[in-house]
Protein backbone atom coordinates (compact mmCIF):
# COMPACT_ATOMS: atom_id res chain seq x y z
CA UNK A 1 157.87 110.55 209.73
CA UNK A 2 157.17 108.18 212.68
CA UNK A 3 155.22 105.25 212.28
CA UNK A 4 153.13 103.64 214.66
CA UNK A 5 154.09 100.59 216.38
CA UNK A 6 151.47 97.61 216.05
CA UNK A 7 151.48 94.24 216.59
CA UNK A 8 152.43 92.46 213.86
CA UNK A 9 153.16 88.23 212.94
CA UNK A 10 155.64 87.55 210.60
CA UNK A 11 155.09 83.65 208.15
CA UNK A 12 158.31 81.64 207.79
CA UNK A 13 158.49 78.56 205.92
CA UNK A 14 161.27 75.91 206.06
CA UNK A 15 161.92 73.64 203.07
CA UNK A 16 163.92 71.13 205.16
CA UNK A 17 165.60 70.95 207.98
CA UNK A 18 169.22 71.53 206.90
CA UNK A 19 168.06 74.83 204.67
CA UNK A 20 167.16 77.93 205.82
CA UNK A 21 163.83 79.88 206.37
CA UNK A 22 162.57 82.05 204.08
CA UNK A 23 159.87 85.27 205.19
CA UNK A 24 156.66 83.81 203.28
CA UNK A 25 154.58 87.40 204.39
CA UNK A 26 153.88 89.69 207.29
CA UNK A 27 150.33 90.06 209.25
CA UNK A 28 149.74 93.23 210.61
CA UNK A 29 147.03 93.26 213.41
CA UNK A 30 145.08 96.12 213.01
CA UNK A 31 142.92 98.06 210.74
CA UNK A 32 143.09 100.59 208.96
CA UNK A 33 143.18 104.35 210.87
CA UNK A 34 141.92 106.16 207.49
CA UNK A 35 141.67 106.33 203.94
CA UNK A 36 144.67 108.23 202.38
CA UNK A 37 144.14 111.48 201.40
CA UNK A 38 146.05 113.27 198.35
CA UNK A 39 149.00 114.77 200.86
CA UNK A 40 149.10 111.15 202.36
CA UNK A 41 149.82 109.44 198.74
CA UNK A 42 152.47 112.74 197.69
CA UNK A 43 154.34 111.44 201.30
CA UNK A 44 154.01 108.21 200.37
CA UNK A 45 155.36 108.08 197.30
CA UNK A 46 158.31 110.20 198.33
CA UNK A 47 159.32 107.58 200.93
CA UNK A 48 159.14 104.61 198.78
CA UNK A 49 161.44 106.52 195.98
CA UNK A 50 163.88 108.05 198.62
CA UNK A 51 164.30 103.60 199.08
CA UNK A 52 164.70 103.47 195.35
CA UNK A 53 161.16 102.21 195.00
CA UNK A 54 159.59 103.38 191.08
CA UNK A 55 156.50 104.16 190.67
């Protein structure tokens, strides 16, 4: 499966100074191509539990 590439803006926050970053969330910048149909969920579900995702 190959996903499209869209622009996307990633949040990082910074407690202080000498700490690290940490990825507060991810913006994606465009809608939505469809609603998901049943074959669409089945595919996604098998991705997300071939990355050892439970659902």
């Amino acid at each position: 499966m190959r996903l499209p590439r869209t622009p996307l803006s990633v949040i990082v926050a910074e407690i202080a100074p000498e700490r690290r970053g940490g990825v507060v969330g991810v913006v994606d910048g465009h809608s939505p191509l469809g609603v998901e149909g049943d074959a669409d969920i089945k595919e996604r579900r098998e991705l997300v539990r071939r990355f050892g995702y439970k659902l």
